[in-house]
Protein backbone atom coordinates (compact mmCIF):
# COMPACT_ATOMS: atom_id res chain seq x y z
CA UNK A 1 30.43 8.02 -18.94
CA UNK A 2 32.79 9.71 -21.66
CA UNK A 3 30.73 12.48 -23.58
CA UNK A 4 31.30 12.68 -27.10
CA UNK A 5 33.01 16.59 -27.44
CA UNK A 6 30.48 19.50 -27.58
CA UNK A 7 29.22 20.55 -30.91
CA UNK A 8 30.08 24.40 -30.92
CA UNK A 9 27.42 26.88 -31.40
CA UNK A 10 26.39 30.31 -30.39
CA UNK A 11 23.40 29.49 -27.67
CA UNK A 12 22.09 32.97 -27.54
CA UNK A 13 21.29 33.00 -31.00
CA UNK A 14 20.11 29.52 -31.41
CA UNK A 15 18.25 28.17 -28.83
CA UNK A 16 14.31 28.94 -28.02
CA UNK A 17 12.77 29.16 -24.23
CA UNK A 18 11.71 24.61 -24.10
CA UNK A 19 8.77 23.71 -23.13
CA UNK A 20 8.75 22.63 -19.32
CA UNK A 21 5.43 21.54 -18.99
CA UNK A 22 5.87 17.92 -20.00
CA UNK A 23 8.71 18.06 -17.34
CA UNK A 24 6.74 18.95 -14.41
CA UNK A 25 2.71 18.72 -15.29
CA UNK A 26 0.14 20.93 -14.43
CA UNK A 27 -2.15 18.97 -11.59
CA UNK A 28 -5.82 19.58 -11.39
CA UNK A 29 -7.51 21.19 -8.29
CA UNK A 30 -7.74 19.00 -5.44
CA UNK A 31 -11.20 17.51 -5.61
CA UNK A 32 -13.53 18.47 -2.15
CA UNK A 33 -16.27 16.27 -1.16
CA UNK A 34 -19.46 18.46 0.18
CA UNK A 35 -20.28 17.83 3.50
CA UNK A 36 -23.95 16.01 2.68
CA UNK A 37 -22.10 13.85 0.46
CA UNK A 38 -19.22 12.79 3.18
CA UNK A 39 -21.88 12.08 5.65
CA UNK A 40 -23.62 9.89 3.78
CA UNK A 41 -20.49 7.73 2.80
CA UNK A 42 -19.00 7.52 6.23
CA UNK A 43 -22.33 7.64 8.39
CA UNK A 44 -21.71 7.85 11.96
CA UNK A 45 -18.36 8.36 11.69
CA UNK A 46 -18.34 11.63 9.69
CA UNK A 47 -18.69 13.64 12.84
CA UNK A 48 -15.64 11.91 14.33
CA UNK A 49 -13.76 12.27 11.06
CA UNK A 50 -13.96 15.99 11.04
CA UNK A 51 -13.44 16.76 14.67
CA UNK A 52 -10.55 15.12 14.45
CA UNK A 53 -8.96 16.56 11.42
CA UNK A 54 -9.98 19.93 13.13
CA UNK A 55 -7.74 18.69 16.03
CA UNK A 56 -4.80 17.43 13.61
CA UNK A 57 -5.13 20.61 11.46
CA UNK A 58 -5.12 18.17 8.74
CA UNK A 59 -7.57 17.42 5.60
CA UNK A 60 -10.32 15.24 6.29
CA UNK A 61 -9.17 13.07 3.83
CA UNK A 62 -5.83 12.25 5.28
CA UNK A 63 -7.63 10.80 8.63
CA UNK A 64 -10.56 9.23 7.08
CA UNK A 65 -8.29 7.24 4.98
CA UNK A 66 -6.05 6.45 7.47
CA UNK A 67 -9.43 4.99 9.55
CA UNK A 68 -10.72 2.89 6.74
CA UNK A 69 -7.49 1.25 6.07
CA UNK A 70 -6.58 0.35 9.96
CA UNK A 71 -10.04 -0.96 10.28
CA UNK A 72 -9.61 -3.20 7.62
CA UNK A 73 -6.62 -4.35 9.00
CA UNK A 74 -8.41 -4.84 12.46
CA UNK A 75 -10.77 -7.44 10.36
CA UNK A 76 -8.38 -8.42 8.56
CA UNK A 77 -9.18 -12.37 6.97
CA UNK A 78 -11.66 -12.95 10.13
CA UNK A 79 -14.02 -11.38 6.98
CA UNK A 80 -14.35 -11.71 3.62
CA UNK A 81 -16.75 -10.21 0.97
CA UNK A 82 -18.05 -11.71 -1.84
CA UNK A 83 -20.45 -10.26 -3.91
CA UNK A 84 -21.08 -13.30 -6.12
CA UNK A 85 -19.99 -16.73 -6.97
CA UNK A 86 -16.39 -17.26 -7.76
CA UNK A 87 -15.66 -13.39 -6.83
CA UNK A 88 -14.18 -12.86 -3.15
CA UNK A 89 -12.04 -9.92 -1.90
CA UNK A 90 -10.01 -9.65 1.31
CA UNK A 91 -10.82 -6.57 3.69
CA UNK A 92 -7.21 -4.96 3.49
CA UNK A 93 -6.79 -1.59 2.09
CA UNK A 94 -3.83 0.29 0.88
CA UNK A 95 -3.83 3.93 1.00
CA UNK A 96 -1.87 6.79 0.17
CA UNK A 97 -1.35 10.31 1.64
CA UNK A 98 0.22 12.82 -0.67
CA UNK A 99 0.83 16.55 0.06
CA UNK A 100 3.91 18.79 1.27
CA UNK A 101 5.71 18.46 4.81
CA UNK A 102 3.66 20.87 6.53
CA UNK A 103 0.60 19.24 4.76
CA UNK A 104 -0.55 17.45 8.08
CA UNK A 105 -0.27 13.81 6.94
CA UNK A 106 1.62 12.42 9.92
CA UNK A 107 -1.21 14.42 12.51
CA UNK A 108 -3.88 12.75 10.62
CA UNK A 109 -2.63 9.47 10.88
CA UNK A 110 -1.72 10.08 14.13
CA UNK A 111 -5.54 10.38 15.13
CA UNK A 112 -6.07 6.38 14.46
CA UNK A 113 -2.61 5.53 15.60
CA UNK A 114 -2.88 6.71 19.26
CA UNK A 115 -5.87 4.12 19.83
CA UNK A 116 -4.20 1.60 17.78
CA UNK A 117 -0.82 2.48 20.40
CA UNK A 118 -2.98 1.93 23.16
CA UNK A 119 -4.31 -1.23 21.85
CA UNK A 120 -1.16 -2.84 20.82
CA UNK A 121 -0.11 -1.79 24.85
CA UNK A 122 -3.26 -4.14 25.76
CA UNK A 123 -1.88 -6.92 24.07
CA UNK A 124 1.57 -6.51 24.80
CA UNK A 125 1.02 -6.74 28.42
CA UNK A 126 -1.70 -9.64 27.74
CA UNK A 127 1.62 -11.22 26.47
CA UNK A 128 3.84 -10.91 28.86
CA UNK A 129 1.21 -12.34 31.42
CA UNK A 130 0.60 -15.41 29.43
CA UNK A 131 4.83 -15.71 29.02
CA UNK A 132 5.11 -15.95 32.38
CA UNK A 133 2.57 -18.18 32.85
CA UNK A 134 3.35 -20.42 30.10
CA UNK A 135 7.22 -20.35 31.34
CA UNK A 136 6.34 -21.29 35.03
CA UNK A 137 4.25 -24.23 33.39
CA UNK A 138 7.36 -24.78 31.04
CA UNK A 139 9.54 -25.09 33.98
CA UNK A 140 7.40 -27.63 35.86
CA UNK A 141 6.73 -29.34 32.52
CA UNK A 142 11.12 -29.91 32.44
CA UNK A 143 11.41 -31.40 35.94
CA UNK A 144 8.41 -33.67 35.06
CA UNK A 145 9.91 -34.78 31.55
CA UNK A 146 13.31 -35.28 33.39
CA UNK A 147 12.16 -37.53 36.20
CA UNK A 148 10.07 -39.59 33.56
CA UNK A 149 13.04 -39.93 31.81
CA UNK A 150 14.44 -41.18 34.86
CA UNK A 151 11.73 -43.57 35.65
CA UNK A 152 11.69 -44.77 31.81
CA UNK A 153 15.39 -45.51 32.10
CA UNK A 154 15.38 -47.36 35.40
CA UNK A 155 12.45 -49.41 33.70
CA UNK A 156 13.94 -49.86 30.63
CA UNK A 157 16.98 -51.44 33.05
CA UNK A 158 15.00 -53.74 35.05
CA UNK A 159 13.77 -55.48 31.65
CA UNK A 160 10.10 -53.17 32.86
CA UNK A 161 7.38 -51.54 30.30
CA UNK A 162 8.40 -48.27 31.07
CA UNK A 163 5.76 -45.34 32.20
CA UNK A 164 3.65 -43.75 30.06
CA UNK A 165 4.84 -39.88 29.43
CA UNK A 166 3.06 -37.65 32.20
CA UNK A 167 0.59 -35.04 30.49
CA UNK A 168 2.30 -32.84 32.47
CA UNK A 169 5.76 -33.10 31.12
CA UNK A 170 4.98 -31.07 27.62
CA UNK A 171 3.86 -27.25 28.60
CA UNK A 172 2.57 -27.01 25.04
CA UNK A 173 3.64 -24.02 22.71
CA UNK A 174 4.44 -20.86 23.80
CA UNK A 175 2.07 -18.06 23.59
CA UNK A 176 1.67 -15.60 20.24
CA UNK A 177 2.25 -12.27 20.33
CA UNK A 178 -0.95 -10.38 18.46
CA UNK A 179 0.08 -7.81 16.79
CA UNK A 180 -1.89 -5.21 15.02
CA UNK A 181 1.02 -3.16 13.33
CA UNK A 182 4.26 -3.11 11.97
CA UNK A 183 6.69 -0.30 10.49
CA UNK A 184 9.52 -2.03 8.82
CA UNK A 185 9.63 -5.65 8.61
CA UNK A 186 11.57 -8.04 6.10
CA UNK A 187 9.03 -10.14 3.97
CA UNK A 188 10.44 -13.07 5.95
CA UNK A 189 9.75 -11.70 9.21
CA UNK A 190 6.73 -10.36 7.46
CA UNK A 191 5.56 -13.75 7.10
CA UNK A 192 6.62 -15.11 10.12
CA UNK A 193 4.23 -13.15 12.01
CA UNK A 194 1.04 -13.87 9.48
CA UNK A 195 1.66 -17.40 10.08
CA UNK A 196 1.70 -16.95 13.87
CA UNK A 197 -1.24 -14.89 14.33
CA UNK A 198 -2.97 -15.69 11.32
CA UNK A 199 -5.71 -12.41 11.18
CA UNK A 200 -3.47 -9.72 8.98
CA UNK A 201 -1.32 -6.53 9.76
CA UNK A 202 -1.03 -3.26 9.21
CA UNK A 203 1.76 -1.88 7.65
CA UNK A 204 2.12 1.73 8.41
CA UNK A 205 5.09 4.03 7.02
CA UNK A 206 5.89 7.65 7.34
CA UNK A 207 7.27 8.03 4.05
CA UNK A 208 5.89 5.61 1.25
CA UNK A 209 7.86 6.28 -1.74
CA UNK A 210 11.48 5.18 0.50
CA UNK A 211 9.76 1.89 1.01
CA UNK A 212 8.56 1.10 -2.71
CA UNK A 213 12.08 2.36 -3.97
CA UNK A 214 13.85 0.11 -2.03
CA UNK A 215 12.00 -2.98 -2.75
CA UNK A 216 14.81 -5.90 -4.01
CA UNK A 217 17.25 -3.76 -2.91
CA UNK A 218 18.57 -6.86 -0.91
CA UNK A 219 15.86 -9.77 -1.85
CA UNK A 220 16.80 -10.59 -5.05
CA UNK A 221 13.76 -9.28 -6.49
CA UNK A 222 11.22 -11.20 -4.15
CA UNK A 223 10.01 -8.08 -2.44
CA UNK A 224 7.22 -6.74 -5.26
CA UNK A 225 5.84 -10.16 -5.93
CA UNK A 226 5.40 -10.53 -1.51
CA UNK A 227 3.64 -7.45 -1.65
CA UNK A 228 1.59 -7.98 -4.62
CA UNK A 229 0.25 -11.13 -2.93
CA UNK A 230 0.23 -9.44 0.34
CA UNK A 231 -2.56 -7.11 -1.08
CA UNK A 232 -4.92 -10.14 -2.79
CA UNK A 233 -4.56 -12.56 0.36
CA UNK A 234 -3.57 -15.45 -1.19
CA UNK A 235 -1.52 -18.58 0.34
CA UNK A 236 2.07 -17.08 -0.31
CA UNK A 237 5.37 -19.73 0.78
CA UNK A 238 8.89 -17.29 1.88
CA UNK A 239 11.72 -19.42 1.52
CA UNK A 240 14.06 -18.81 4.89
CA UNK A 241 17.81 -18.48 5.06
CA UNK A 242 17.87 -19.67 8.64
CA UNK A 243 15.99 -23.72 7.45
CA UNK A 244 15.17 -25.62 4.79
CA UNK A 245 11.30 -25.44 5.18
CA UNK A 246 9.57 -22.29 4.29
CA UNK A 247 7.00 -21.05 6.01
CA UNK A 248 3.45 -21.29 4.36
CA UNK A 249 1.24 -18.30 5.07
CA UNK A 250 -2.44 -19.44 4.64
CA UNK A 251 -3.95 -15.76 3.60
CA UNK A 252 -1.07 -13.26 3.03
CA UNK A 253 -2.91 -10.13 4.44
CA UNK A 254 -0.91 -7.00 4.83
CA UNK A 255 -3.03 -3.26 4.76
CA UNK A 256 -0.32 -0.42 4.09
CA UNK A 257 -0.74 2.91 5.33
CA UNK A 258 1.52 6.09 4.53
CA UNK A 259 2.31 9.58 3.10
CA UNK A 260 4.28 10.84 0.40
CA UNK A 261 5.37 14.26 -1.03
CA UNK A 262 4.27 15.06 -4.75
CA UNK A 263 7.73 15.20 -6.12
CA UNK A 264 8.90 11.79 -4.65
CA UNK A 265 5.87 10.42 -5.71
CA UNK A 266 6.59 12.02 -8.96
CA UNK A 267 10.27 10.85 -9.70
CA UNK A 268 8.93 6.91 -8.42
CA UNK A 269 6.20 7.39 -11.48
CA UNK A 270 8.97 8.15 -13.85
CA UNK A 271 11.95 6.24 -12.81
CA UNK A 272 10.15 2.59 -12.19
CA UNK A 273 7.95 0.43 -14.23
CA UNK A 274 4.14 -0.31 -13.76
CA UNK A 275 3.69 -3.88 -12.10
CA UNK A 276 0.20 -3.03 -10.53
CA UNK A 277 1.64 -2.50 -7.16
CA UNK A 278 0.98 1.45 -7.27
CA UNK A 279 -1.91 1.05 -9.07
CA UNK A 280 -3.59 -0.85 -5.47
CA UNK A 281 -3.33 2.18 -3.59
CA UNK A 282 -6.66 4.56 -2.73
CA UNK A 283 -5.17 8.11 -2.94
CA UNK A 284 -5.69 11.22 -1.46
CA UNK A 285 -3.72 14.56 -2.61
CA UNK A 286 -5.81 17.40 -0.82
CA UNK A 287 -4.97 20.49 -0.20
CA UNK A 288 -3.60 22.08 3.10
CA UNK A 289 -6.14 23.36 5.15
CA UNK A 290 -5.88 27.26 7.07
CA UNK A 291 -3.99 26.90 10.29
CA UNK A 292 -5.94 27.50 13.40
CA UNK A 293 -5.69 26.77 17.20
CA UNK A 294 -8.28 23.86 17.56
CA UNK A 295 -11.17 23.80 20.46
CA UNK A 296 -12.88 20.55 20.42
CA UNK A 297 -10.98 17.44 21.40
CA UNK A 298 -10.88 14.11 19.72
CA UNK A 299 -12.78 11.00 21.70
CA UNK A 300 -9.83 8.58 21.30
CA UNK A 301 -12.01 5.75 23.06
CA UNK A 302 -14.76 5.56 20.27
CA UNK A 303 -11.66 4.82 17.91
CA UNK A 304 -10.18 1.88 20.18
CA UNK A 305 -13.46 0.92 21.54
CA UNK A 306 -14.44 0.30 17.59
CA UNK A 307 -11.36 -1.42 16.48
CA UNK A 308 -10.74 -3.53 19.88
CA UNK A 309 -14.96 -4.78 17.93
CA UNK A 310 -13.25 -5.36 14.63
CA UNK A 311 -10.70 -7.71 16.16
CA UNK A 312 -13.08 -9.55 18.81
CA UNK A 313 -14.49 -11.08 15.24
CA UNK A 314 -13.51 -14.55 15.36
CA UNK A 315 -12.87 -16.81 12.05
CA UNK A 316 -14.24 -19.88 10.54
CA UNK A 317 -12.67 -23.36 10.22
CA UNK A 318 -12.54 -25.82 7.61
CA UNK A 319 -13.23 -29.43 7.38
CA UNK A 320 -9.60 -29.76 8.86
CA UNK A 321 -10.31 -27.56 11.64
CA UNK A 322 -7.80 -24.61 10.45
CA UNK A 323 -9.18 -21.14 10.42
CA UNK A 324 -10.47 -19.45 7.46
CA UNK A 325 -12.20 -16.54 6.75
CA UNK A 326 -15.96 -16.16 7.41
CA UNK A 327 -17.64 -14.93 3.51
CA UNK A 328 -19.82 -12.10 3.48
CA UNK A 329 -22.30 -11.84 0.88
CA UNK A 330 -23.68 -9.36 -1.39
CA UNK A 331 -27.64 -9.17 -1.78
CA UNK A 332 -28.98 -9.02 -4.82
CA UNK A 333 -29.84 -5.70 -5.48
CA UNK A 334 -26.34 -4.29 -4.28
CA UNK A 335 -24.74 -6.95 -6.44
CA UNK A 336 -26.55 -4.84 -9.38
CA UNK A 337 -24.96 -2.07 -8.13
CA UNK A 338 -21.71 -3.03 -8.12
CA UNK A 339 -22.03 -4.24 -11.89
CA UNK A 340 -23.58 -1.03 -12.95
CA UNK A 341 -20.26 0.75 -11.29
CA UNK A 342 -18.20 -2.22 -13.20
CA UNK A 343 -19.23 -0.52 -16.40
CA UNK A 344 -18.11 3.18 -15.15
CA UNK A 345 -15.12 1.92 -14.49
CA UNK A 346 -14.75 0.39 -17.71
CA UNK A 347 -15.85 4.04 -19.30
CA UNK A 348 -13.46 5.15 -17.40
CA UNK A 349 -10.63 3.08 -18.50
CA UNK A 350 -11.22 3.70 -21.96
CA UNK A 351 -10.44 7.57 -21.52
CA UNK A 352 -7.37 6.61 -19.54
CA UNK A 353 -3.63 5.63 -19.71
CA UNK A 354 -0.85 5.19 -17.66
CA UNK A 355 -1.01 4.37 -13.96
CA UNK A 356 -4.53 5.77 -13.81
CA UNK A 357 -5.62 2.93 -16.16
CA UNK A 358 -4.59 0.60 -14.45
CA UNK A 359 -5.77 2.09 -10.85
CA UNK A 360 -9.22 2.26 -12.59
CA UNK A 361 -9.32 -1.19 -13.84
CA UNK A 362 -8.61 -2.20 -9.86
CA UNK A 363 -11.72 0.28 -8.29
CA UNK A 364 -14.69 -2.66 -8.69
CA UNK A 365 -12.46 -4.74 -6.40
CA UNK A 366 -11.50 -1.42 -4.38
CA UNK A 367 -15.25 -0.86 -4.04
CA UNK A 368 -15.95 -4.35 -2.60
CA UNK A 369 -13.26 -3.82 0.09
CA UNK A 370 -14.56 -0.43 1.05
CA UNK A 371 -18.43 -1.75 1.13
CA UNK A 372 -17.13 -4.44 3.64
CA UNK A 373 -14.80 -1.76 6.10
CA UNK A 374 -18.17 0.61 6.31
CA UNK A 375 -20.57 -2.16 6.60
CA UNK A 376 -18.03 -2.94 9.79
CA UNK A 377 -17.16 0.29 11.00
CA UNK A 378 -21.23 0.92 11.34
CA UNK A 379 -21.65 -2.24 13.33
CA UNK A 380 -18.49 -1.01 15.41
CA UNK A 381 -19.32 2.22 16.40
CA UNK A 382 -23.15 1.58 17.01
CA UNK A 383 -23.79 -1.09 19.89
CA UNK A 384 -26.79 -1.96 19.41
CA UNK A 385 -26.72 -2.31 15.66
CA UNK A 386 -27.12 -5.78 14.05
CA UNK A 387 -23.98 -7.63 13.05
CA UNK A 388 -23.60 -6.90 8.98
CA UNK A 389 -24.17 -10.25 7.61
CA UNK A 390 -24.99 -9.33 4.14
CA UNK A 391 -23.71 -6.19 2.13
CA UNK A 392 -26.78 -4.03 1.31
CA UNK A 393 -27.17 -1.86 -1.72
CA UNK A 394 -26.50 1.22 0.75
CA UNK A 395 -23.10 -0.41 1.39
CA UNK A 396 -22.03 -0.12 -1.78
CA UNK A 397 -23.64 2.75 -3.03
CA UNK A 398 -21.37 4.52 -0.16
CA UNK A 399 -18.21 2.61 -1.49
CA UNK A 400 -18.69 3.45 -5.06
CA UNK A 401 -19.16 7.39 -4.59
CA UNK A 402 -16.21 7.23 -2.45
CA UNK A 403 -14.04 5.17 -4.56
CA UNK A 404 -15.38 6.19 -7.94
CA UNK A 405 -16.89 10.19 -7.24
CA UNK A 406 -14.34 11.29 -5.26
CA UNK A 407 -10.64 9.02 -4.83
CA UNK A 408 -10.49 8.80 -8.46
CA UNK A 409 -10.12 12.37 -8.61
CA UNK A 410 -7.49 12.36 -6.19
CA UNK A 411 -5.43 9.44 -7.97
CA UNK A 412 -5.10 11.99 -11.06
CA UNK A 413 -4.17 14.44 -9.50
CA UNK A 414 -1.62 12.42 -7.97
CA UNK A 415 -0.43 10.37 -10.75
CA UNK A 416 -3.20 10.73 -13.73
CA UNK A 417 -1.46 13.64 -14.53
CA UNK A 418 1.92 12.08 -14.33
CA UNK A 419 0.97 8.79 -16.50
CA UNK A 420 1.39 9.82 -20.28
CA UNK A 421 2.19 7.78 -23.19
CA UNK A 422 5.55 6.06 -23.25
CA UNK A 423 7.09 8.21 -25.05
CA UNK A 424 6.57 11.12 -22.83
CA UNK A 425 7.03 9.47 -19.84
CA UNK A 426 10.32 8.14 -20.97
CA UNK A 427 10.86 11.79 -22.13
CA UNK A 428 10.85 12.38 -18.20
CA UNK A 429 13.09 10.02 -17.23
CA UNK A 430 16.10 11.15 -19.75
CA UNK A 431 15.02 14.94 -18.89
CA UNK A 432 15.36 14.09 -15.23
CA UNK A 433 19.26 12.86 -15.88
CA UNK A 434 19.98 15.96 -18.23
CA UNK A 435 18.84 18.38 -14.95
CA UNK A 436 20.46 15.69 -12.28
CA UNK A 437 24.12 15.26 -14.15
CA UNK A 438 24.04 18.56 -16.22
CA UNK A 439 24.60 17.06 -19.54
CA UNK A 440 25.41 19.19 -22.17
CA UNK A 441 25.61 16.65 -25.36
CA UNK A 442 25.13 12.63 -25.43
CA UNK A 443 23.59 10.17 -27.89
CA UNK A 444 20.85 8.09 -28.40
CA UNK A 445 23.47 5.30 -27.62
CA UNK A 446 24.62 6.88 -24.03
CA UNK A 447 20.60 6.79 -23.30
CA UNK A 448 20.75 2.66 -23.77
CA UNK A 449 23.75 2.26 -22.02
CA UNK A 450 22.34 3.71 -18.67
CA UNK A 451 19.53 1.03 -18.44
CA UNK A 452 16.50 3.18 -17.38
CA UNK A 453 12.77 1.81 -17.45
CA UNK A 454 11.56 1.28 -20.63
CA UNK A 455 14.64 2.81 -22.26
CA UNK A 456 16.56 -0.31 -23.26
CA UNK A 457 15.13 -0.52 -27.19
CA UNK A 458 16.64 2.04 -29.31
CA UNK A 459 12.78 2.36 -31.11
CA UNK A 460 11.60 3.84 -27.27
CA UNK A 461 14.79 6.24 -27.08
CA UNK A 462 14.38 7.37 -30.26
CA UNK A 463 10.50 8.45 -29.37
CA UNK A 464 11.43 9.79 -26.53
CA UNK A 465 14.14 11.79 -27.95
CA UNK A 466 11.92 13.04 -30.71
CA UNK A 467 9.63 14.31 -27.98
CA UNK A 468 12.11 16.23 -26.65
CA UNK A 469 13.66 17.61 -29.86
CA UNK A 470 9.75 18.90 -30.19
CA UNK A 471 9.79 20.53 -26.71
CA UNK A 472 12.93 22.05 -27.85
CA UNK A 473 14.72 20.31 -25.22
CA UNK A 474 17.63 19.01 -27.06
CA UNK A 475 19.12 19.92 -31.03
CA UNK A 476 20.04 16.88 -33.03
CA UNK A 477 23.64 17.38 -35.23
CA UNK A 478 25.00 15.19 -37.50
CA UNK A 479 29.16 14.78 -36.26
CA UNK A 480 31.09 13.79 -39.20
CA UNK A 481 33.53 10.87 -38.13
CA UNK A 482 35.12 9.70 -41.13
CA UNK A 483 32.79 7.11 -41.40
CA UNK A 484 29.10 6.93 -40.56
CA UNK A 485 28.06 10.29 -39.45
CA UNK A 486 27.23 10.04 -35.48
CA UNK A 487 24.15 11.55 -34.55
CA UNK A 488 24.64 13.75 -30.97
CA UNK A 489 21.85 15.32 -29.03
CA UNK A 490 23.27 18.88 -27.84
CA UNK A 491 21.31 19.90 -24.51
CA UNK A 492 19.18 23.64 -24.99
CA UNK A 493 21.06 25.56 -21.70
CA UNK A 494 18.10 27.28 -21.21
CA UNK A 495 16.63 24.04 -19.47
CA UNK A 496 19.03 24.73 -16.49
CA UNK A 497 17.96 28.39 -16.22
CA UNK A 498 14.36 26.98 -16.13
């Protein structure tokens, strides 16, 4: 981009210290959950929970999330929940872990993914037993269609009815391969496997913000619509490059697990638009906790032994005889819970803006998800315990502090604090290319021409502008031309110092 010449001026004696706050907010403390209060949302899994993250050296937070959102995968659309008529909400969660490197998100996770390795080992080898029987069958099934070909051709020669095809001639199809998990899939192969194994997936990435960048990268902008569905479980059609029939996924079901440092999380707030896809994701942005040599171990079997539960749930069919999901119910009284929290939340989104509105606005439906996963994870853990076939006012009671007491907290002080008005967040963004490229002078005009988010009306540059004129960020002059004057935005140089 040419830059229009630099207006001259004596910056010493000119420019004031900006203002850098806008630039990089000020976060609240990390909220901390007492330890009556986390036993009485996760129950008898709260001793697990912090043995483990005592193992990990990691926040509680980090693996309690992670064990929430792979158990709802391990239902995945065996179970619904619906707390009243016309109002149903798959299990899948999506969760976030936010902190530095050495924060201990990838131990955490690593606490529900060991089990979850060993169970995916299970099946894999489950597979490979039924391959190879299937493929002996298949082979028997080939001589057996070939000499009945045979036979039907000699028939068909001698003027004969020829024999009826052999049962035995057609090994059937092929066996599935269950899968629990996935790291990096295309939405095509994405669907591929819902189709084939019907129950759901976890998604599960080291490093969320990569992911969510790169969406449409190379689908033509299919990727954020997928995923959007993905989350609400919906019947979803993916076109395929490789045949003219799409594939038809009854209940798109995808839970997403992963971590993300503050500042990538950060520059994703500012540099994209808000579709509702960030707004889906529970949060948690804890603080690091002391480093210590750990001396209890973690009971990786009651994890597995749980899950393996989860999955043994089998679905429902319809009057076709496909599966669908099996509809948990709310009772009464917890349905009066859950609308007393649906006017919080509303509270709530009054006092909010941004991201965090939006992320509010989703919690009822968060709640209903999270009621469901505990309800499960009880009935998991504790053999004798009845099968949950209603939601109980303790259910949600749980879900509700959790979600709306204590994850709320943590979305703001992952993003609430990031989510201004548009004019200050598209502040960001042109502050962000002034510190990336250096810019010393540009105009209103140059701002346009790049294309950023919510940048493309001169109205919404010129706010933005004005905001950082305020912060004393930039110095409007007037550059005589001839003509019309030309109106250029000189850069303070004290922004690169700071």
């Amino acid at each position: 981009m040419t830059m229009p010449n630099p207006i001259p001026f004596t910056p010493a004696d000119h420019w004031p210290d900006p203002d850098m706050r806008f630039a990089a907010p000020q976060r609240p403390p990390a909220p901390v959950m007492s330890p009556d209060d986390f036993g009485g949302v996760y129950g008898p899994w709260a001793s697990w929970l912090t043995t483990a993250a005592e193992v990990k050296g990691a926040p509680v937070d980090y693996v309690a999330l992670g064990l929430l959102t792979t158990a709802s995968a391990a239902i995945g659309n065996s179970r619904w929940f619906s707390p009243w008529n016309g109002w149903t909400e798959p299990p899948v969660l999506w969760a976030m872990l936010v902190g530095d490197p050495s924060a201990g998100k990838s131990p955490a996770l690593d606490a529900v993914a060991d089990p979850v390795k060993d169970i995916e080992r299970a099946l894999s080898q489950q597979y490979q037993s039924a391959w190879q029987t299937w493929k002996d069958k298949d082979e028997i099934a080939s001589l057996a269609l070939l000499q009945w070909k045979v036979e039907a051709k000699r028939a068909l020669a001698d003027g004969q009815e020829p024999p009826a095809k052999p049962t035995g001639a057609d090994a059937g199809a092929p066996p599935v391969r269950e899968r629990l998990t996935i790291t990096d899939a295309t939405t095509e192969k994405v669907a591929e496997l819902l189709a084939q194994t019907w129950r759901g997936l976890l998604m599960s990435r080291d490093e969320l913000s990569g992911w969510l960048a790169s969406m449409d990268r190379y689908s033509g902008g299919g990727d954020r619509p997928f995923w959007l569905e993905a989350y609400g479980g919906r019947s979803y059609p993916v076109d395929r490059k490789s045949s003219p029939e799409p594939i038809i996924v009854d209940h798109l079901t995808v839970a997403v697990l992963g971590g993300t440092q503050p500042d990538k999380l950060a520059r994703l707030l500012v540099n994209t638009d808000d579709d509702g896809l960030l707004a889906r994701f529970l949060t948690v942005f804890p603080d690091p906790v002391p480093l210590s040599r750990p001396a209890a171990q973690i009971d990786t079997a009651m994890v597995r032994v749980a899950l393996e539960r989860l999955r043994s749930l089998g679905a429902a069919r319809d009057d076709a005889g496909a599966k669908s999901p099996f509809y948990i119910v709310f009772s009464e009284a917890a349905a009066d819970a859950l609308q007393d929290f649906r006017k919080q939340c509303r509270d709530w989104e009054t006092e909010a803006s941004g991201l965090l509105k939006g992320h509010i606005g989703k919690m009822p439906g968060m709640a209903v998800r999270v009621a469901g996963v505990l309800a499960h994870l009880d009935w998991a853990v504790e053999a004798r315990a009845p099968y949950p076939d209603k939601i109980g006012v303790g259910h949600i009671a749980r879900a509700c502090h959790l979600v709306g007491g204590h994850l709320r907290l943590h979305a703001f002080r992952a993003y609430g604090a990031a989510s201004p008005p548009d004019d200050i967040r598209n502040a960001r963004r042109i502050a962000d290319v002034i510190r990336s490229e250096d810019w010393q002078n540009f105009t209103a005009r140059d701002i346009q021409r790049r294309g950023l988010a919510g940048l493309q009306l001169a109205k919404a540059v010129q706010a933005a502008l004005d905001v950082l004129e305020q912060a004393d960020w930039v110095m409007r002059f007037r550059e005589e031309t001839g003509g019309k004057p030309r109106v250029v935005y000189v850069v303070n140089p004290r922004t690169r110092a700071a």
